[in-house]
Protein backbone atom coordinates (compact mmCIF):
# COMPACT_ATOMS: atom_id res chain seq x y z
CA UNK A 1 25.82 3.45 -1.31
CA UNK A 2 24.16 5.78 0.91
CA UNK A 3 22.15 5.42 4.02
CA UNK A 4 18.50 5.76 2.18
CA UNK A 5 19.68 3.31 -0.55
CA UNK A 6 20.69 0.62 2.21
CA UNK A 7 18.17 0.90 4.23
CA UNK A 8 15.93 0.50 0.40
CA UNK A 9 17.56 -2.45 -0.05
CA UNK A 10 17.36 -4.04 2.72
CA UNK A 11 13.46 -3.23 3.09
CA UNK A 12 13.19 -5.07 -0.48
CA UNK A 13 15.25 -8.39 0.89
CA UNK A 14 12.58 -8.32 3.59
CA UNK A 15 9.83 -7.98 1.30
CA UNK A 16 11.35 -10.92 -1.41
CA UNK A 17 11.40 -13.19 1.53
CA UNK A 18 7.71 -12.51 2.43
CA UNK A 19 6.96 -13.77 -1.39
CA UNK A 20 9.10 -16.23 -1.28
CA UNK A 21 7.57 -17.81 1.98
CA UNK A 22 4.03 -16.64 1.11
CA UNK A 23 4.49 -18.83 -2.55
CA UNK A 24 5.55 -22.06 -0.36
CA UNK A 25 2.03 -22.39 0.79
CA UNK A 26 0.13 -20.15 -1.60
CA UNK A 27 0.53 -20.96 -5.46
CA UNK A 28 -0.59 -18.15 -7.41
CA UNK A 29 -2.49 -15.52 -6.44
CA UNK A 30 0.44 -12.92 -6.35
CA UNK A 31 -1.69 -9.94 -6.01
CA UNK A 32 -3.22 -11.28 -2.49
CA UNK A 33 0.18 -12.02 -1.23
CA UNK A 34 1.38 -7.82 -2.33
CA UNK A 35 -1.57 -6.89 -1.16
CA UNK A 36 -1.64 -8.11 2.56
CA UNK A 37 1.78 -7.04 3.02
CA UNK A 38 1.05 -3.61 0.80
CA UNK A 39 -1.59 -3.28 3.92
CA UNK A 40 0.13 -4.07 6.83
CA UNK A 41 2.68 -1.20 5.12
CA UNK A 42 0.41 0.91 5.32
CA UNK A 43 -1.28 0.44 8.35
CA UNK A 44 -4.62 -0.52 7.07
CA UNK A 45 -7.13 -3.05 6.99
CA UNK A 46 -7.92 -6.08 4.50
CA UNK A 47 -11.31 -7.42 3.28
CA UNK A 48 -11.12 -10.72 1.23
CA UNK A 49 -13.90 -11.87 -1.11
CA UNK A 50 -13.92 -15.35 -2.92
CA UNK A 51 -16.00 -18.46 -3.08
CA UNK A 52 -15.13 -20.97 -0.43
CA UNK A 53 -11.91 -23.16 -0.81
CA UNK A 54 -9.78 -20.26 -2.39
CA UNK A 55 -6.91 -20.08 0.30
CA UNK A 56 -8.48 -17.00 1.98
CA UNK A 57 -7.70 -18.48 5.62
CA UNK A 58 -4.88 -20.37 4.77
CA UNK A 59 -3.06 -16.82 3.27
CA UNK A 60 -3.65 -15.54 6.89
CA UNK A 61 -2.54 -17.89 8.46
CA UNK A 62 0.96 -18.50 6.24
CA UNK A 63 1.27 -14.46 7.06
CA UNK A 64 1.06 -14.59 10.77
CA UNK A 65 3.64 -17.59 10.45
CA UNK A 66 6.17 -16.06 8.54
CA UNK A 67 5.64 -12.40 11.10
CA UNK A 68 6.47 -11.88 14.76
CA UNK A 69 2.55 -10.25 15.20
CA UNK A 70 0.65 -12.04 17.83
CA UNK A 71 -2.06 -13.53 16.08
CA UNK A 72 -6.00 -14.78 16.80
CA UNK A 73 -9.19 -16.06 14.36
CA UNK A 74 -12.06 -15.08 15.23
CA UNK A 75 -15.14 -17.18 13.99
CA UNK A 76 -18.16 -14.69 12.85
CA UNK A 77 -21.13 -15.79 13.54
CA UNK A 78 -24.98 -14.45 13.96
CA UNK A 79 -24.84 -15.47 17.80
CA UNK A 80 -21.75 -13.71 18.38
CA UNK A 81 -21.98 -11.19 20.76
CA UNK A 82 -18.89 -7.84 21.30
CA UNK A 83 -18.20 -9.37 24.43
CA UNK A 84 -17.13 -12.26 23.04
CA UNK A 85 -14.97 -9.94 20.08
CA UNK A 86 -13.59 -7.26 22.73
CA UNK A 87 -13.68 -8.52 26.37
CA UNK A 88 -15.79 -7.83 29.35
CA UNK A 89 -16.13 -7.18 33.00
CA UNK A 90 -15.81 -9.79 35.56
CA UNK A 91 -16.99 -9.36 39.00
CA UNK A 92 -14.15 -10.57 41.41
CA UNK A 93 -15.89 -11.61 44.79
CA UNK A 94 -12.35 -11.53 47.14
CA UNK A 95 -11.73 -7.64 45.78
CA UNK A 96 -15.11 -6.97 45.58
CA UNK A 97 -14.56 -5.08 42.03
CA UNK A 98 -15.15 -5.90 38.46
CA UNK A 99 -11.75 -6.64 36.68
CA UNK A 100 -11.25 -6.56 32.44
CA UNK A 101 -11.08 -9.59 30.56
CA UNK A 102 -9.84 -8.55 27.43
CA UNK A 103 -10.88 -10.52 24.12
CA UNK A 104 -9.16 -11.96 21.14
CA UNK A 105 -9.35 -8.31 19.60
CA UNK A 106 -6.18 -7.72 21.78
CA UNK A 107 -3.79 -8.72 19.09
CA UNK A 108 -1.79 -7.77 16.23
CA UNK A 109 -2.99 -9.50 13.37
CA UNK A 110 -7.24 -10.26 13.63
CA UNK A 111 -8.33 -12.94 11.34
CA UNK A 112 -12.53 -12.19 11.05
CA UNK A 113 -13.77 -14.99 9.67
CA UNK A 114 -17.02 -14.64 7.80
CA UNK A 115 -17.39 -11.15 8.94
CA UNK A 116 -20.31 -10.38 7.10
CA UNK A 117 -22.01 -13.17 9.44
CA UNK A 118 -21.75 -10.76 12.95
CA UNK A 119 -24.79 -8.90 13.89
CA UNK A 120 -24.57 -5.00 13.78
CA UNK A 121 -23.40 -4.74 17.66
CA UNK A 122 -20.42 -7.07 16.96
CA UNK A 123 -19.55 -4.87 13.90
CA UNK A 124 -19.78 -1.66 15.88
CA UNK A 125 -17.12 -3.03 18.14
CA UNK A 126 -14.84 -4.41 15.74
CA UNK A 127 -15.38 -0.72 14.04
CA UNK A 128 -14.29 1.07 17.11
CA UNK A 129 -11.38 -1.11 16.79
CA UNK A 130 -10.24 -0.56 13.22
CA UNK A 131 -10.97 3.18 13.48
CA UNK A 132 -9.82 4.09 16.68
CA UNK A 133 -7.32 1.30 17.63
CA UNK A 134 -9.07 1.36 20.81
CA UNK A 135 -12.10 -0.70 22.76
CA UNK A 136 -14.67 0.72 25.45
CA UNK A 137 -14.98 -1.80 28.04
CA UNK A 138 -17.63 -0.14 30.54
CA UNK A 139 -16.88 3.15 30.99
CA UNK A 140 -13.19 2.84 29.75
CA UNK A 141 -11.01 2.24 26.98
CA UNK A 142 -7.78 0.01 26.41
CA UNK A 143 -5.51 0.65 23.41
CA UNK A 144 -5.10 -1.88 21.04
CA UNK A 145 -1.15 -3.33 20.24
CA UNK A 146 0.79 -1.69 17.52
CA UNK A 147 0.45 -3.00 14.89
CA UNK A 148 -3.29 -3.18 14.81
CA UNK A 149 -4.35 -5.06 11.64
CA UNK A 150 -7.28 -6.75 10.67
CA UNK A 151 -8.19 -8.85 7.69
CA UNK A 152 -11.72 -10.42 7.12
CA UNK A 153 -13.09 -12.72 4.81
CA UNK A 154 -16.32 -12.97 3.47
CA UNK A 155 -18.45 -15.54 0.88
CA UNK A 156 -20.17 -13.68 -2.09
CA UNK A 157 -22.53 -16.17 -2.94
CA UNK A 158 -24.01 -17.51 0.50
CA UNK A 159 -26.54 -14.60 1.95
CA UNK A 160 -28.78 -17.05 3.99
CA UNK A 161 -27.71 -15.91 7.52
CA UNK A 162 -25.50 -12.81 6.32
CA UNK A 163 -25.31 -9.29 7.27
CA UNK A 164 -24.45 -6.47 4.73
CA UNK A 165 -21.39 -4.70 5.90
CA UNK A 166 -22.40 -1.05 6.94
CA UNK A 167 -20.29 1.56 4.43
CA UNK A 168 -18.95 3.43 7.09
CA UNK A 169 -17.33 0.03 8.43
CA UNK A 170 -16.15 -0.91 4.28
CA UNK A 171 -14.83 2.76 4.34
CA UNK A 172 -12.14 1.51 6.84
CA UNK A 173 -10.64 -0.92 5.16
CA UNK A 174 -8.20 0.40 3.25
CA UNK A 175 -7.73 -2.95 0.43
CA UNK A 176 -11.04 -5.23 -0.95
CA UNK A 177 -8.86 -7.84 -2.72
CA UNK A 178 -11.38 -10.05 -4.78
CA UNK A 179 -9.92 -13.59 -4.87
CA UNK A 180 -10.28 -15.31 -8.14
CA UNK A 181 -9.46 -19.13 -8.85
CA UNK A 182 -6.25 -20.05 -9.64
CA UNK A 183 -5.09 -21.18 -13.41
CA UNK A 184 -5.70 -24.62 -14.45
CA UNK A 185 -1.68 -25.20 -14.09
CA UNK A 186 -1.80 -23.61 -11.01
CA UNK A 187 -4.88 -25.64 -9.60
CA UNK A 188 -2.73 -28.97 -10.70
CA UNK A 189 0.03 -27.99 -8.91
CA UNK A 190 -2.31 -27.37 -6.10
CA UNK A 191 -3.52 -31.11 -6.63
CA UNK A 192 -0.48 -32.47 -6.75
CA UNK A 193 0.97 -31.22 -3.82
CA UNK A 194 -1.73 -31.61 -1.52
CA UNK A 195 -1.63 -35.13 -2.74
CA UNK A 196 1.43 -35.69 -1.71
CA UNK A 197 2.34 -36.21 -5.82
CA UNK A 198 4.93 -33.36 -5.68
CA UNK A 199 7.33 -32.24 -3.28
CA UNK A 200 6.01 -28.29 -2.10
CA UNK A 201 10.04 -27.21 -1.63
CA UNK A 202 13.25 -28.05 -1.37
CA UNK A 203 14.45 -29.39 2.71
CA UNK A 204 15.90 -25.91 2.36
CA UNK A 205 13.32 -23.54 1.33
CA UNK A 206 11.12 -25.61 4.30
CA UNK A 207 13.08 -24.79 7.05
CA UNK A 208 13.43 -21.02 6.31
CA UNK A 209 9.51 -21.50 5.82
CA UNK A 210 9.58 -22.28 9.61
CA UNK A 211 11.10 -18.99 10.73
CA UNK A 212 9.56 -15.46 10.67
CA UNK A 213 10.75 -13.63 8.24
CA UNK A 214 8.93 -10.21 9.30
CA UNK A 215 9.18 -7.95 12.70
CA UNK A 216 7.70 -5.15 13.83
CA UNK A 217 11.16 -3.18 13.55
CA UNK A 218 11.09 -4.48 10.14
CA UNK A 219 7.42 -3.00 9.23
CA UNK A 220 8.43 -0.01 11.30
CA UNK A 221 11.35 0.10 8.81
CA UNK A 222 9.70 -0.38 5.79
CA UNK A 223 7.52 2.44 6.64
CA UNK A 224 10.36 4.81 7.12
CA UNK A 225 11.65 3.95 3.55
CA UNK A 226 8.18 4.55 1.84
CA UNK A 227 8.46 7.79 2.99
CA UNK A 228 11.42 8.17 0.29
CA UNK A 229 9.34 7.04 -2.52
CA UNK A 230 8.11 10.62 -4.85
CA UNK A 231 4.86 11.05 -5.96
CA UNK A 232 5.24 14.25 -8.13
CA UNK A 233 2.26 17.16 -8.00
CA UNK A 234 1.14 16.22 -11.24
CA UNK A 235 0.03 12.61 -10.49
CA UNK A 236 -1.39 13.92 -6.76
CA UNK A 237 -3.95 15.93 -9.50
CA UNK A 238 -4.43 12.33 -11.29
CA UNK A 239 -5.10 10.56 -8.08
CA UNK A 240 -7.77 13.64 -6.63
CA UNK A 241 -9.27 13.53 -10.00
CA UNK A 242 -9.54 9.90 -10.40
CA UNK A 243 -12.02 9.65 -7.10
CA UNK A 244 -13.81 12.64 -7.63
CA UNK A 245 -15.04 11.38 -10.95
CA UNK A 246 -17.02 8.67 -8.79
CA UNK A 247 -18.60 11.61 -7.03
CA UNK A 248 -22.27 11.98 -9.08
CA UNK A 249 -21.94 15.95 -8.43
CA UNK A 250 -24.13 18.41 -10.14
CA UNK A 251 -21.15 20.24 -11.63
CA UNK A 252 -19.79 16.92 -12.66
CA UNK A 253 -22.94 15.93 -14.29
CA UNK A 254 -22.64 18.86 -16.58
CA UNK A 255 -20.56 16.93 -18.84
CA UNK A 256 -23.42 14.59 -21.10
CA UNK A 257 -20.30 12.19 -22.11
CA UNK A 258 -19.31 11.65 -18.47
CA UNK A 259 -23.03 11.30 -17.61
CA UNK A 260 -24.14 8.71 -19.86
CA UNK A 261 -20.92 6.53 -19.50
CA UNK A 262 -21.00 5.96 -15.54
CA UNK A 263 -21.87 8.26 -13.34
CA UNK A 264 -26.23 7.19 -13.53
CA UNK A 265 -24.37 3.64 -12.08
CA UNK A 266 -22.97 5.35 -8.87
CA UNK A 267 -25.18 6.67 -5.95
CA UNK A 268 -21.82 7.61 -3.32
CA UNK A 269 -19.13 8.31 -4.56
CA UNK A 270 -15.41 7.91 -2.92
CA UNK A 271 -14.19 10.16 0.31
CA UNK A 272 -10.58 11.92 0.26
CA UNK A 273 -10.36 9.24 2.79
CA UNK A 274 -9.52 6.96 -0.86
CA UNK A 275 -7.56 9.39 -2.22
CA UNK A 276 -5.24 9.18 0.68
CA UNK A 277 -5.23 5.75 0.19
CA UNK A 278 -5.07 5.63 -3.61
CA UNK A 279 -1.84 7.90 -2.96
CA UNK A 280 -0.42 5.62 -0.27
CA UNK A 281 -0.54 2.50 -1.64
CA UNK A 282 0.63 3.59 -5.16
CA UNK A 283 3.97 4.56 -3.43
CA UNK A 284 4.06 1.20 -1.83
CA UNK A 285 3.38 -0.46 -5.39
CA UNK A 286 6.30 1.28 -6.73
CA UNK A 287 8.14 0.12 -3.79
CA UNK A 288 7.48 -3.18 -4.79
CA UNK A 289 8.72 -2.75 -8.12
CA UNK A 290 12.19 -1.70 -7.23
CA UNK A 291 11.75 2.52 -7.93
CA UNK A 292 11.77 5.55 -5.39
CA UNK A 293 8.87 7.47 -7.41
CA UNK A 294 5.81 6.87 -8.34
CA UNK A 295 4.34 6.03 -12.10
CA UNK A 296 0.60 6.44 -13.42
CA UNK A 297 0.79 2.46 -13.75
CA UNK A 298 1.16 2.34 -10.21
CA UNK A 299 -2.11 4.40 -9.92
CA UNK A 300 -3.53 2.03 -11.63
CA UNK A 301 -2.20 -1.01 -10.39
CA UNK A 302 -3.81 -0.33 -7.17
CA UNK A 303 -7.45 1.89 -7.83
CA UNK A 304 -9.47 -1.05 -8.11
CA UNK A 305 -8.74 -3.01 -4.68
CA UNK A 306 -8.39 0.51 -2.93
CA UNK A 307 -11.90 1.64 -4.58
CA UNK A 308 -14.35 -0.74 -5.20
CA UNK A 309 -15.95 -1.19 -2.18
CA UNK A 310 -15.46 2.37 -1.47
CA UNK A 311 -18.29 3.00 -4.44
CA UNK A 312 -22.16 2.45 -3.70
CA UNK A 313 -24.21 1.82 -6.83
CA UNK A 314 -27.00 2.46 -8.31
CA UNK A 315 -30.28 0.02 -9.29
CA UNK A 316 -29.45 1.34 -13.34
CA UNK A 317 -25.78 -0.59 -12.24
CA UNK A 318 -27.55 -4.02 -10.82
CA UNK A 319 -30.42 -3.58 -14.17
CA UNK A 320 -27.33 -3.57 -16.62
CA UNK A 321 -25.41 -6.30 -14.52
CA UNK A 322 -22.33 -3.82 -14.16
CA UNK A 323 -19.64 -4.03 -11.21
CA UNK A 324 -17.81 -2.36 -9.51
CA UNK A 325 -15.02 -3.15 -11.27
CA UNK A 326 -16.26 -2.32 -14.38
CA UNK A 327 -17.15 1.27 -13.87
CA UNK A 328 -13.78 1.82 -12.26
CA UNK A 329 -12.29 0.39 -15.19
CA UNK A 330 -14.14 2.58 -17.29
CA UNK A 331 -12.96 5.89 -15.28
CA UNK A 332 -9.58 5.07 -15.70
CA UNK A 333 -9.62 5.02 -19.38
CA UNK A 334 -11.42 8.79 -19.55
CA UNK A 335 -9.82 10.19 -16.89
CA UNK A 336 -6.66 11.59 -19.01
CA UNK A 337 -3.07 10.75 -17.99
CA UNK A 338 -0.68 13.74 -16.09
């Protein structure tokens, strides 16, 4: 076994014990637990959507356990103000100087709570941070740690007291995983366990749920061994042509089957931004499934968290009660296969 296939492998034991820890805590709900890691991978940031009482938080939280990343929650509300997100400057009377007093943004892992609650201000600062990995504090500005990575959650169904997330902050999260509720077995084991009617794990499995299983060498690692995944020139074409058929384009529009379909449901369409996404998280995905290449089903597997929020629809979409989702769904089936 060579160097590239040992390092491989031991990249996947790294990522098996991330599941394995994630699924002490979390039942179900495997493609939230790929796709915070599939993020971190990949340097990007995570918005969560689901109903209240889903595990959003509690995923988080069971992440920064089982990593060495300094971690801090951050409550949104509509009285929060960027100091309070990035820091300030404090006037210190003996040096007769203002000194920095840097925020919870200075952190590894940011858990935004109810992000959609912050007023625009707070959400220009926390966009500075996700773009830039920096924050302006007066007239200067502090680099964030490495790794930066921030993961909000928001409530689809409260809007009293809510403000809409801007697209150009959206556009910077690289993942919108939509949270569904768990199976009916799943949601009994849930009840069981948190009724003390079912041992979680094994003495075991709990003690090696104790220990961080993740570094920063490790991620660092990981990273490296992505690079060693394929993603042939054919399905690079399938990826560019997959977001620029959410692009309503006069050229595009030419085409009366395409028309009618989906495009009158999409104002904006996708930047390259997605399709560098759309390319980098498919080679993750096949990470994840064991291979050094990349398939179409690994295109697929990921286009819907990595574009959905990345699409801004039309009023014909809200009149005929169609998602997101659905359109994507609908472009992958007449976009043809490489």
């Amino acid at each position: 076994m060579n160097d590239v296939q040992s390092g491989f492998e031991k990249s996947r034991e790294i990522v098996n014990a991330y599941r394995n820890g994630m699924a002490e805590k979390i039942i179900g709900q495997k493609k939230l637990i790929d796709g915070i890691l599939m993020a971190v991978i990949a340097g990007g940031h995570v918005l969560l959507e689901g109903v209240p009482g889903l595990a959003k938080t509690l995923a988080v939280k069971t992440f920064a356990e089982l990593s060495s990343l300094s971690f801090k929650r951050i409550q949104f509300t509509p009285d929060l103000l960027p100091a309070d997100l990035i820091g300030t400057l404090i006037f210190d009377p003996a040096k007769r100087d203002f000194s920095v007093r840097k925020g919870p943004v200075f952190a590894n892992l940011i858990l935004a709570d109810e992000i959609n609650r912050a007023p625009a201000k707070v959400q220009s600062a926390l966009l500075e941070a996700m773009a830039e990995h920096q924050i302006t504090i007066g007239e200067n500005s502090y680099p964030l740690p490495e790794p930066f990575f921030v993961l909000a959650t928001q409530n689809p169904i409260e809007q009293e007291g809510t403000y809409t997330l801007p697209e150009a902050e959206l556009d910077r999260f690289l993942l919108k995983l939509v949270v569904p509720y768990p199976l009916m077995n799943e949601e009994a084991s849930i009840v069981r366990i948190t009724n003390g009617l079912q041992s979680p794990e094994s003495p075991a499995e709990r003690k090696s749920g104790r220990t961080a299983v993740i570094s920063t060498h490790d991620i660092i690692q990981i990273r490296e061994d992505i690079q060693s995944v394929h993603c042939d020139d054919a399905l690079v074409s399938y990826i560019v042509s997959l977001v620029a058929a959410t692009r309503p384009l006069a050229e595009t529009r030419r085409d009366r089957h395409l028309r009618d379909d989906y495009l009158k449901y999409i104002s904006f369409g996708a930047s390259p931004r997605a399709s560098i996404a759309l390319c980098q998280c498919a080679r993750i995905n096949a990470f994840f499934e064991g291979r050094n290449f990349v398939l179409p089903e690994d295109i697929k597997a990921v286009a819907l968290p990595v574009l959905r929020h990345r699409l801004v629809l039309s009023y014909e979409a809200g009149a005929d009660n169609l998602s997101a989702d659905e359109i994507i769904s609908g472009i992958l089936e007449i976009i043809p296969l490489p």
